[in-house]
N, C-alpha and C. Protein backbone atom coordinates (compact mmCIF):
# COMPACT_ATOMS: atom_id res chain seq x y z
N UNK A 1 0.84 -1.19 0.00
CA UNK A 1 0.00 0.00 0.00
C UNK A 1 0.87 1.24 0.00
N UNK A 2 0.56 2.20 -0.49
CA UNK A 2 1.19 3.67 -1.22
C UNK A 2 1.15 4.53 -0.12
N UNK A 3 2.03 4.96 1.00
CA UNK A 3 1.72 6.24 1.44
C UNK A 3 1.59 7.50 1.38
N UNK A 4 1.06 8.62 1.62
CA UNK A 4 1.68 10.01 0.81
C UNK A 4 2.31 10.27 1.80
N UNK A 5 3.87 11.28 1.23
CA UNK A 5 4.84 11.34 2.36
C UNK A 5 5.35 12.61 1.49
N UNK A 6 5.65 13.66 2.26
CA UNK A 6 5.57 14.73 0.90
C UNK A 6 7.81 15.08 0.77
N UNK A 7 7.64 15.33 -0.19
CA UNK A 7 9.26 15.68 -0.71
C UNK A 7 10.05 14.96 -0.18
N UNK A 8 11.53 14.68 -0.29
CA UNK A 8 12.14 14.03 0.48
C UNK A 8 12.37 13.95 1.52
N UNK A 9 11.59 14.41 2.30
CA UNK A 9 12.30 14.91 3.81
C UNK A 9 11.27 14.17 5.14
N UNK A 10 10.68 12.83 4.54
CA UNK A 10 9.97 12.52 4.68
C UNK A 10 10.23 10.65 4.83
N UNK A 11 10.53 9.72 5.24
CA UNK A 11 10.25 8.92 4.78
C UNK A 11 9.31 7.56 5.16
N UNK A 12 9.37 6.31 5.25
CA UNK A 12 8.44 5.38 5.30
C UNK A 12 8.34 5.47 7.04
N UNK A 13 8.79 5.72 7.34
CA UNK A 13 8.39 5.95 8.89
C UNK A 13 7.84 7.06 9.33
N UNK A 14 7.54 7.96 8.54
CA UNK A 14 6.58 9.33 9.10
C UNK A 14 5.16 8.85 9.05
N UNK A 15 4.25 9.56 10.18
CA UNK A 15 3.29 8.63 10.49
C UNK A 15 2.00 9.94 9.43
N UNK A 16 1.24 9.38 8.73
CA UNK A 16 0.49 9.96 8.00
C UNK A 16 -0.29 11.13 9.00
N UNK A 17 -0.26 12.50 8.57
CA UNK A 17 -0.70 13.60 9.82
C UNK A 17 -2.20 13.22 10.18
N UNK A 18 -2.37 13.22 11.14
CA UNK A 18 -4.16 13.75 11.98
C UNK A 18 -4.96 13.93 10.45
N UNK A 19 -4.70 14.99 10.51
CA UNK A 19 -5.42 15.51 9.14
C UNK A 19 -5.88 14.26 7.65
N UNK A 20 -4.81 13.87 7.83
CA UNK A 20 -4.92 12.71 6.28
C UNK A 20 -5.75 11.43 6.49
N UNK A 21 -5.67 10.97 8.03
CA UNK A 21 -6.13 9.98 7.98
C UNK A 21 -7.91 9.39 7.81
N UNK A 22 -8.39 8.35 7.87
CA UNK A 22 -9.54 8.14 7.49
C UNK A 22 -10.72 8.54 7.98
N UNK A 23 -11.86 8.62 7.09
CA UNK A 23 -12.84 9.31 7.63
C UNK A 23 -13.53 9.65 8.78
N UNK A 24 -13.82 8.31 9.51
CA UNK A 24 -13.92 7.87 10.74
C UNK A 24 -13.25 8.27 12.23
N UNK A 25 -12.26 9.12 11.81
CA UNK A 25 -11.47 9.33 12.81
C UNK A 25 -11.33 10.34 12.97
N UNK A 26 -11.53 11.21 11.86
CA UNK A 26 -11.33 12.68 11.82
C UNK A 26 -12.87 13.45 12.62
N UNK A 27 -12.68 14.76 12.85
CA UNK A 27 -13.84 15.64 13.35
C UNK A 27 -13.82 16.96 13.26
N UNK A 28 -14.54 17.83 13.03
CA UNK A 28 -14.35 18.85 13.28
C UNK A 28 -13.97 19.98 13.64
N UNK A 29 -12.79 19.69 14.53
CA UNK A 29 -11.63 20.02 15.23
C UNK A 29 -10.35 19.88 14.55
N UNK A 30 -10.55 18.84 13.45
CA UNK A 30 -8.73 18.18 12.77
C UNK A 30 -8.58 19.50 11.69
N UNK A 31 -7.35 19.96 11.89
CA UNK A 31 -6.83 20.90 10.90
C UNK A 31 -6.65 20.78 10.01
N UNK A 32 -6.75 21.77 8.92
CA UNK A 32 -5.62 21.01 7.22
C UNK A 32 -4.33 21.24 7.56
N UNK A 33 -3.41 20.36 7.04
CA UNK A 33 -2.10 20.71 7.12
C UNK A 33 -1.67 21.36 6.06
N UNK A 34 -0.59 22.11 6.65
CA UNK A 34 -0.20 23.46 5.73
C UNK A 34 0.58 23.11 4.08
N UNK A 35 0.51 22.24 4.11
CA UNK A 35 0.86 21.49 2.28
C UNK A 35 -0.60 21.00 1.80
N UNK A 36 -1.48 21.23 2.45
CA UNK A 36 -2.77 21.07 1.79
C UNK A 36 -3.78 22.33 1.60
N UNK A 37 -3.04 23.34 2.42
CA UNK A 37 -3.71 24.63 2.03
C UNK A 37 -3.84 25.31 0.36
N UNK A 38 -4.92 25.55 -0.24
CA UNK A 38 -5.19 26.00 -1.51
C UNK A 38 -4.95 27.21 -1.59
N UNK A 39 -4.99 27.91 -0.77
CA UNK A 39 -4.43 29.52 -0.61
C UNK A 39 -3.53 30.37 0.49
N UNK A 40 -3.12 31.57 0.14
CA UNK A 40 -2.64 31.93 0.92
C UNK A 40 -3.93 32.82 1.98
N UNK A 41 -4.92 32.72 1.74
CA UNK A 41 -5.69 32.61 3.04
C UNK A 41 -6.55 31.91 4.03
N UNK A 42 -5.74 30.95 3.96
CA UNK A 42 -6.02 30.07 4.77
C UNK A 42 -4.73 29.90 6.17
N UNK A 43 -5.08 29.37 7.04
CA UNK A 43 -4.36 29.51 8.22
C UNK A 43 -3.82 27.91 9.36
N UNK A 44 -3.20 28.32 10.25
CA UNK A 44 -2.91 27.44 10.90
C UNK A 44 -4.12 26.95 11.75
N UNK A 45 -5.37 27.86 11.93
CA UNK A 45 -6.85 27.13 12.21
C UNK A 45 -7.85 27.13 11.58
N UNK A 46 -7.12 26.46 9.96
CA UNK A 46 -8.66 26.28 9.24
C UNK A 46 -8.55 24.88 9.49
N UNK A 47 -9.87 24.53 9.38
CA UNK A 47 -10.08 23.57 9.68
C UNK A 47 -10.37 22.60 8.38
N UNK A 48 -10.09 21.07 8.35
CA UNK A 48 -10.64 20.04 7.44
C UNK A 48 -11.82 20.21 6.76
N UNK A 49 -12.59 20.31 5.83
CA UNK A 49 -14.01 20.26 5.21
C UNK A 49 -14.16 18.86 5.39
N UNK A 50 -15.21 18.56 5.67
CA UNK A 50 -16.24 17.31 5.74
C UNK A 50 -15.68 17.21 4.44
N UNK A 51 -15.93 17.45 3.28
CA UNK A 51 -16.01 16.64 1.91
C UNK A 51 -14.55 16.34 1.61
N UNK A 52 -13.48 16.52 2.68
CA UNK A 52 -12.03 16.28 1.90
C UNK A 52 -11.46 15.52 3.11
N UNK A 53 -12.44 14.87 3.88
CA UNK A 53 -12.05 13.65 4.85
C UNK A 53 -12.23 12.21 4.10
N UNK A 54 -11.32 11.66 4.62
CA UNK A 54 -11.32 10.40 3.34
C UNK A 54 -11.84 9.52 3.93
N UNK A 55 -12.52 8.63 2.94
CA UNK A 55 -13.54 7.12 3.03
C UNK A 55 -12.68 6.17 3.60
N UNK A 56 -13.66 5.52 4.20
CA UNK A 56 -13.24 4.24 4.65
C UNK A 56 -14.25 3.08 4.07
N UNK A 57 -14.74 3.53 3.02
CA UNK A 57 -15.50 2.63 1.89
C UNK A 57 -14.97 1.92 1.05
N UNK A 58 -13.82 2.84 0.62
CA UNK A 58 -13.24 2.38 -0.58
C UNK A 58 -11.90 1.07 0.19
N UNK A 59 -11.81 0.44 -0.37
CA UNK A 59 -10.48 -0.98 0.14
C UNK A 59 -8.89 -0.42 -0.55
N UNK A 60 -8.39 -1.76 -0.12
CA UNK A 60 -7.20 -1.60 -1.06
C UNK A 60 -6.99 -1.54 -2.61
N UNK A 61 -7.97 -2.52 -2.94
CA UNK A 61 -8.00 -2.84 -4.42
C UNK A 61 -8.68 -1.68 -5.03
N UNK A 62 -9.24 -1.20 -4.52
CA UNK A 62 -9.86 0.32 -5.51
C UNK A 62 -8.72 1.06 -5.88
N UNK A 63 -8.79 0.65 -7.55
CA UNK A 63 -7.34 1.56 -8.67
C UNK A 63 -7.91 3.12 -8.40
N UNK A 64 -7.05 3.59 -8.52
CA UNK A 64 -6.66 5.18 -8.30
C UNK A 64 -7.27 5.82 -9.54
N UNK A 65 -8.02 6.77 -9.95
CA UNK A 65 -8.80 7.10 -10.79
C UNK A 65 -7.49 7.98 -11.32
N UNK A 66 -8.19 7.77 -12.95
CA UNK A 66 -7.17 8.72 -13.50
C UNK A 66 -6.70 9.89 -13.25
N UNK A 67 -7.83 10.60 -12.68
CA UNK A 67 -7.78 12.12 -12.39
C UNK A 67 -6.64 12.40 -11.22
N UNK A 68 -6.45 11.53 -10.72
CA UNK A 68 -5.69 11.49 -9.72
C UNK A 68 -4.29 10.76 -9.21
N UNK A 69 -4.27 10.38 -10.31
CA UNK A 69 -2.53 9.68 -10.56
C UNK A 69 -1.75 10.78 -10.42
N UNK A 70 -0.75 10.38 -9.62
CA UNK A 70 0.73 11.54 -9.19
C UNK A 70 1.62 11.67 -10.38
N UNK A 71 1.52 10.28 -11.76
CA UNK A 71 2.86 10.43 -12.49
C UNK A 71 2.52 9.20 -12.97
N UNK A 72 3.08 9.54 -14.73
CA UNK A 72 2.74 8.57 -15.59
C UNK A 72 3.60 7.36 -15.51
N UNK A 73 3.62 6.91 -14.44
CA UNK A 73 4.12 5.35 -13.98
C UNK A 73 2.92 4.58 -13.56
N UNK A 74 1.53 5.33 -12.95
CA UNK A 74 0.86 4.89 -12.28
C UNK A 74 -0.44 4.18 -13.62
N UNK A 75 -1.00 2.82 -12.99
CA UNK A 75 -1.60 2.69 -14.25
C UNK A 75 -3.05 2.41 -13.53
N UNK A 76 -3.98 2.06 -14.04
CA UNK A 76 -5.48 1.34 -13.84
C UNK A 76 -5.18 0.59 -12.76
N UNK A 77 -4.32 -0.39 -12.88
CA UNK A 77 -4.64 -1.51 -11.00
C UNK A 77 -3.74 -0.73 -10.24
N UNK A 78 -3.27 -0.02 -10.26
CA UNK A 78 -2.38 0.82 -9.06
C UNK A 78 -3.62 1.27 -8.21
N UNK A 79 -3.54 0.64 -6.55
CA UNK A 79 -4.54 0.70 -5.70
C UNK A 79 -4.66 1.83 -5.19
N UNK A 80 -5.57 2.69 -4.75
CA UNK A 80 -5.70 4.03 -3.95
C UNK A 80 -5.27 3.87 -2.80
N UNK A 81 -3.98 4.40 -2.32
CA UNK A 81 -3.43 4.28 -0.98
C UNK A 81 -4.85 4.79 -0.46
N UNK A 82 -4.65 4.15 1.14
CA UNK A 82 -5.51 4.63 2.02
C UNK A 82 -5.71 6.32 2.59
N UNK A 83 -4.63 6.79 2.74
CA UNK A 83 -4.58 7.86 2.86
C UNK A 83 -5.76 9.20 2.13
N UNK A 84 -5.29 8.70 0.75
CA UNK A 84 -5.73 9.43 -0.89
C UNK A 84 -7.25 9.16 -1.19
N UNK A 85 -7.37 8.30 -0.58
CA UNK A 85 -8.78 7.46 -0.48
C UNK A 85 -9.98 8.65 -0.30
N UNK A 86 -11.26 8.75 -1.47
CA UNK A 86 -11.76 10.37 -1.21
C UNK A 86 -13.42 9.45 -1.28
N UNK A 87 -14.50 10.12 -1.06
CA UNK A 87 -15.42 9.49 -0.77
C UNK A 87 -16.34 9.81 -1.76
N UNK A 88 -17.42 8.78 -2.27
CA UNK A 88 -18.16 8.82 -3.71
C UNK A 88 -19.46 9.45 -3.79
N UNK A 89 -19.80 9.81 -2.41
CA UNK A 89 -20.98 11.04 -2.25
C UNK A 89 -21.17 11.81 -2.59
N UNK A 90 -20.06 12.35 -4.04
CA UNK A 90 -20.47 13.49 -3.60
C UNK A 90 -20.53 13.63 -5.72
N UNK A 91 -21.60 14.98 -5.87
CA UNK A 91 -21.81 14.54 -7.38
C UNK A 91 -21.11 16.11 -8.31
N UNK A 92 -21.88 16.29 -9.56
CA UNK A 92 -21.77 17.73 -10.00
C UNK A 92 -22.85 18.68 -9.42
N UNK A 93 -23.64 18.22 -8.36
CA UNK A 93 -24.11 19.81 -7.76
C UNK A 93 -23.53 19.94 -6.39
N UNK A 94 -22.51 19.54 -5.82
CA UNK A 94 -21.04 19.21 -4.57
C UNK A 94 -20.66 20.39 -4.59
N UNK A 95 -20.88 21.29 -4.00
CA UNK A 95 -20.56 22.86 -3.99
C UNK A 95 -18.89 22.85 -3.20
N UNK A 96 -18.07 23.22 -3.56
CA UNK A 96 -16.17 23.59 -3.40
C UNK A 96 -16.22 24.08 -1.99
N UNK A 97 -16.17 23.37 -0.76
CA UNK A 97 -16.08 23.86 0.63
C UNK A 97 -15.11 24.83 0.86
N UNK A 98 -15.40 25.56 1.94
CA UNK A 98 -14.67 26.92 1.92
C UNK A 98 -12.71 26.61 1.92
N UNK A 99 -12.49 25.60 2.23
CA UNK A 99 -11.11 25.12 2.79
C UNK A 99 -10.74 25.32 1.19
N UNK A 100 -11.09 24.61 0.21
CA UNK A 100 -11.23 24.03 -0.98
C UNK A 100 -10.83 25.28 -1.72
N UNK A 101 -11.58 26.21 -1.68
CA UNK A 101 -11.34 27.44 -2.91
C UNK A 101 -10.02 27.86 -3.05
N UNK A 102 -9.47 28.03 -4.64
CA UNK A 102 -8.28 28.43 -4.72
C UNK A 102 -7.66 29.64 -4.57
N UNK A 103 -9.53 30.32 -4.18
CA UNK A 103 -8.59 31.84 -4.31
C UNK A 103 -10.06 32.78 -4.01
N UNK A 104 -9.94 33.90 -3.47
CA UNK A 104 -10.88 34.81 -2.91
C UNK A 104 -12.24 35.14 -4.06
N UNK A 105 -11.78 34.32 -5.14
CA UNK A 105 -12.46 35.02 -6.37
C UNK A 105 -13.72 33.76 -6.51
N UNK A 106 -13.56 33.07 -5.64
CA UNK A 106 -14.75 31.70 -5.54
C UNK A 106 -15.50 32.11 -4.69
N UNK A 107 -16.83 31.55 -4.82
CA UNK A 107 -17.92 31.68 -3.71
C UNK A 107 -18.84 30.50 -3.72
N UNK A 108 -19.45 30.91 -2.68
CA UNK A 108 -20.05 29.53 -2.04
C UNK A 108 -20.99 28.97 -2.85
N UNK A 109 -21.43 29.57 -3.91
CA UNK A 109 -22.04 28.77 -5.15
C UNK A 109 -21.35 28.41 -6.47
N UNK A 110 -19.75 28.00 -6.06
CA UNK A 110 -18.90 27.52 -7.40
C UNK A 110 -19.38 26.02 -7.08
N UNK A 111 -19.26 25.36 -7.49
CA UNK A 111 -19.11 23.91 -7.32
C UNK A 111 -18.29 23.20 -7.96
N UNK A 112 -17.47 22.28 -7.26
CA UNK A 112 -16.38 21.44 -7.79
C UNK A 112 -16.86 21.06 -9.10
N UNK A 113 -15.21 21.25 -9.72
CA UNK A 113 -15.02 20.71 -10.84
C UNK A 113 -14.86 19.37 -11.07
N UNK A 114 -15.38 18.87 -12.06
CA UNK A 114 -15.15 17.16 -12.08
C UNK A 114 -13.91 17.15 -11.89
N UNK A 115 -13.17 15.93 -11.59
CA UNK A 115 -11.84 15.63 -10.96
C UNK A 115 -10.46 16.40 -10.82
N UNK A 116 -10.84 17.32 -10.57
CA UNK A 116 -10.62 18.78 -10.12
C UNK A 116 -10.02 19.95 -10.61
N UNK A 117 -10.67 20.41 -11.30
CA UNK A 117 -10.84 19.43 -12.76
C UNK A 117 -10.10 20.45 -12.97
N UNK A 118 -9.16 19.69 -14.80
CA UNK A 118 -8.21 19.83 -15.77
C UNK A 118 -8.09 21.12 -16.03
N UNK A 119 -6.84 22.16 -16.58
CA UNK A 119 -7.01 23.54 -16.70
C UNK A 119 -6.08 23.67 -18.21
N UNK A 120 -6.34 24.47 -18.85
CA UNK A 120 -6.17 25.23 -19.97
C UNK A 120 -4.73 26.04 -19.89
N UNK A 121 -4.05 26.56 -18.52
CA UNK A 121 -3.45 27.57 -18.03
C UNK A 121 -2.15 27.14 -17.94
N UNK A 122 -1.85 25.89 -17.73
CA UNK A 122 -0.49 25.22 -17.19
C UNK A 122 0.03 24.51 -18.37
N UNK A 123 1.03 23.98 -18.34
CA UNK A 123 2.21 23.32 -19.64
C UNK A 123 2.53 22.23 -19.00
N UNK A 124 2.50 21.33 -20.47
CA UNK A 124 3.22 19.94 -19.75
C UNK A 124 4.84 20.58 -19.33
N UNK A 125 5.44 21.56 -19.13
CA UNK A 125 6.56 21.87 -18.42
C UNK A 125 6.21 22.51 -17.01
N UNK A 126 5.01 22.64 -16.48
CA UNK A 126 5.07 23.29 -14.91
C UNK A 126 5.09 21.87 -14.09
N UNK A 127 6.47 22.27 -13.62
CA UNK A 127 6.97 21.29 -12.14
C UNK A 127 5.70 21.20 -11.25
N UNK A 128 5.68 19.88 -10.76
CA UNK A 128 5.12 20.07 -9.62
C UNK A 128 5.22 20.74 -8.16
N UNK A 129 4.53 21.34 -7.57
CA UNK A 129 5.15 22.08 -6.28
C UNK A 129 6.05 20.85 -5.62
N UNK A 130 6.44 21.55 -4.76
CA UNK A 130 7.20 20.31 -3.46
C UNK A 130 6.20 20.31 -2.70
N UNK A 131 5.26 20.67 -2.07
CA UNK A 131 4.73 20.54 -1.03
C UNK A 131 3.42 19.52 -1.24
N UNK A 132 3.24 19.29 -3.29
CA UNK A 132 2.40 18.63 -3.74
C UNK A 132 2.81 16.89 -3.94
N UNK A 133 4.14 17.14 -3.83
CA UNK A 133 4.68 15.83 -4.47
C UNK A 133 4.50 14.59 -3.64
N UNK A 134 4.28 13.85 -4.07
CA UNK A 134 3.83 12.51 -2.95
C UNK A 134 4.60 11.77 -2.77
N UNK A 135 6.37 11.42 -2.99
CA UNK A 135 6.86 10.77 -2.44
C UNK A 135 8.42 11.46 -2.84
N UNK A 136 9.69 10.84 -2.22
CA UNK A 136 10.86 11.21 -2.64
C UNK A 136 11.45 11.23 -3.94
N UNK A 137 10.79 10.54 -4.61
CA UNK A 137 11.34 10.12 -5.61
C UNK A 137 10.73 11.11 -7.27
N UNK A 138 10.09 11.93 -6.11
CA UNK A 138 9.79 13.15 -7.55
C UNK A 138 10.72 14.40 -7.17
N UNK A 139 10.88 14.91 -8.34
CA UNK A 139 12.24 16.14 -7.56
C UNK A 139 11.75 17.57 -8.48
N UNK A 140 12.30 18.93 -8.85
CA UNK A 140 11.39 19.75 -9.33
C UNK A 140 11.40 19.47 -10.79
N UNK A 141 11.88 18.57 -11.19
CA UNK A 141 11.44 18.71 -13.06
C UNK A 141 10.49 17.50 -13.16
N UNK A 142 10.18 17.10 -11.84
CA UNK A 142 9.09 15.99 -12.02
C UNK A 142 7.42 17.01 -12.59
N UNK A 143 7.03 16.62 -13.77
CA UNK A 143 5.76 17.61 -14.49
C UNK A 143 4.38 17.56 -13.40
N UNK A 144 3.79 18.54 -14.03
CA UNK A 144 2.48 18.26 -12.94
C UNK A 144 1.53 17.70 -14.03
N UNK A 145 1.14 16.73 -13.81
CA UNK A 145 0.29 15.55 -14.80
C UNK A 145 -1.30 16.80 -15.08
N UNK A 146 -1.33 16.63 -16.44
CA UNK A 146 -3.26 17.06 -17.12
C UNK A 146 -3.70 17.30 -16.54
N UNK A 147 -4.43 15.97 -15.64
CA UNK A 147 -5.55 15.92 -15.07
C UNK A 147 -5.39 17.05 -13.65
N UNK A 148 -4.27 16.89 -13.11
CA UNK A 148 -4.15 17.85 -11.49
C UNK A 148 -3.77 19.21 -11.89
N UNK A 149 -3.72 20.04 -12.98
CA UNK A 149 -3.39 21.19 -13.27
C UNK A 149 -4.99 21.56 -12.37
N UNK A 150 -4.48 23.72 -11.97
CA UNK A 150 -5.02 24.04 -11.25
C UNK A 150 -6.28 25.19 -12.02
N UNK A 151 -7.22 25.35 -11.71
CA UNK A 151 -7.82 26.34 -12.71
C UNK A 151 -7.59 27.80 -12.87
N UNK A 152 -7.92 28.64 -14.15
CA UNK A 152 -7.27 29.79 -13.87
C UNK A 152 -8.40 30.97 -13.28
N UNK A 153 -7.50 32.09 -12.58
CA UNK A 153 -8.54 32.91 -12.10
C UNK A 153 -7.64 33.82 -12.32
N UNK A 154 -9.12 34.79 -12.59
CA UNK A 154 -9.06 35.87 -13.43
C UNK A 154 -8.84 36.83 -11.80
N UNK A 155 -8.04 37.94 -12.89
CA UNK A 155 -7.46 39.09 -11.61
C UNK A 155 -8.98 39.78 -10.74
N UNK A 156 -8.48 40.17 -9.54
CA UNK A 156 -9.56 41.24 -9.24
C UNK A 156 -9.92 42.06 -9.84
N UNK A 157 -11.48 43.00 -9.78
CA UNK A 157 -11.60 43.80 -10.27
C UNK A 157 -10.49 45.44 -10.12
N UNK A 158 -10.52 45.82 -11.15
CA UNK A 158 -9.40 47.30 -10.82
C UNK A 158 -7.81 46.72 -10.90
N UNK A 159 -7.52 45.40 -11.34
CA UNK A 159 -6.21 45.23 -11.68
C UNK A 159 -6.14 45.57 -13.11
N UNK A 160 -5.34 45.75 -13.95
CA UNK A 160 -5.16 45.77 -15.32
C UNK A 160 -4.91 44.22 -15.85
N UNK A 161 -5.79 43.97 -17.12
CA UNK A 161 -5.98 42.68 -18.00
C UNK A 161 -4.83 41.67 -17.54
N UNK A 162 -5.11 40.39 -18.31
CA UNK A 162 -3.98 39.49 -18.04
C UNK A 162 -4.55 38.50 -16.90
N UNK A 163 -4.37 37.55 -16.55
CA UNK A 163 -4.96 36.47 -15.87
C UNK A 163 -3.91 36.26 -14.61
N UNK A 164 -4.56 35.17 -13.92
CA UNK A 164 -3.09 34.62 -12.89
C UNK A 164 -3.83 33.60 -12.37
N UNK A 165 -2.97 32.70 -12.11
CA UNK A 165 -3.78 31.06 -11.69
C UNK A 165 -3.34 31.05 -10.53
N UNK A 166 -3.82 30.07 -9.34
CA UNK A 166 -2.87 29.33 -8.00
C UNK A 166 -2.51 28.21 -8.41
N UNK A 167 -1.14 27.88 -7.72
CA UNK A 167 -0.67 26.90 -8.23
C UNK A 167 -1.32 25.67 -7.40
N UNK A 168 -0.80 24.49 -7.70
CA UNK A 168 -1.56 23.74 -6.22
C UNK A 168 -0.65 23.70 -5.09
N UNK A 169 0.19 24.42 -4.56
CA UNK A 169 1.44 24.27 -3.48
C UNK A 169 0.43 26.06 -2.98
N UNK A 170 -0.60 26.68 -3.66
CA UNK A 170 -0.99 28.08 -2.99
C UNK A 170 -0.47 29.03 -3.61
N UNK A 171 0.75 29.52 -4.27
CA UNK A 171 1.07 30.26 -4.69
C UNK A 171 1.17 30.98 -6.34
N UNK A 172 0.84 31.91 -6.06
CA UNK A 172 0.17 33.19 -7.50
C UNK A 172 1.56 33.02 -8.15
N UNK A 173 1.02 32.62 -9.74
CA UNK A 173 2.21 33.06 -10.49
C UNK A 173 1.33 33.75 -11.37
């Protein structure tokens, strides 16, 4: 079974955080950890969203959906670590919990994108963040795969034209 263990600095003996672990265990109280924050406004007490606590439905043998492969090594029977494990409740009218939004320019009637979902904005040359990477063995010219590119958002009002996306590590390029 696959753990997520982020950048090298990390290895098979780090115990998966509070935060990651399975649905059942988590509450209302468990924090996101700060490599899972989507923005830079979010904090050291935001808290977990119900919809990004993971199932304890899904087994070992449930393959990892495409949308969500780390790197084109991973194929169809590659099992969904437990950790990664996300829950099937939820559909296209699943409104983007506040933890979730990438950026001040969302509101509480966006609703998730299918598998979170694919963007127009990024190059098969944007590295993956470090704080995104799921094990040691990706380093920064490791690509950020199709499907996990981040969506783009358009500037505030009163900036001058031109776009700017979040990356998935939080940060505006």
């Amino acid at each position: 079974m696959l753990t997520l263990i982020r950048c090298h600095t990390q290895s098979d003996s780090t115990l998966i955080p509070t935060a990651m672990r399975t649905a059942h265990t988590q509450s209302d109280s468990t924090l996101i950890p700060t490599a899972m924050r989507t923005a830079h406004t979010q904090s050291d007490s935001t808290l977990i969203p119900t919809a990004m606590r993971t199932a304890y439905t899904q087994s070992d043998s449930t393959p990892i959906p495409t949308a969500m492969r780390t790197a084109h090594t991973q194929s169809d029977s590659t099992p969904i670590p437990t950790a990664m494990r996300t829950a099937h409740t939820q559909s296209d009218s699943t409104l983007i919990a506040t933890a979730m939004k990438t950026a001040h320019t969302q509101s509480d009637s966006t609703l998730i994108p299918t598998a979170m979902r694919t963007a127009h904005t990024q190059s098969d040359s944007t590295p993956i963040p470090t704080a995104m990477r799921t094990a040691h063995t990706q380093s920064d010219s490791t690509l950020i795969p199709t499907a996990m590119r981040t969506a783009p958002i358009t500037r505030a009002s009163g900036q001058r034209g031109g776009r700017r996306h979040v990356t998935m590590g939080g940060a505006w390029s």
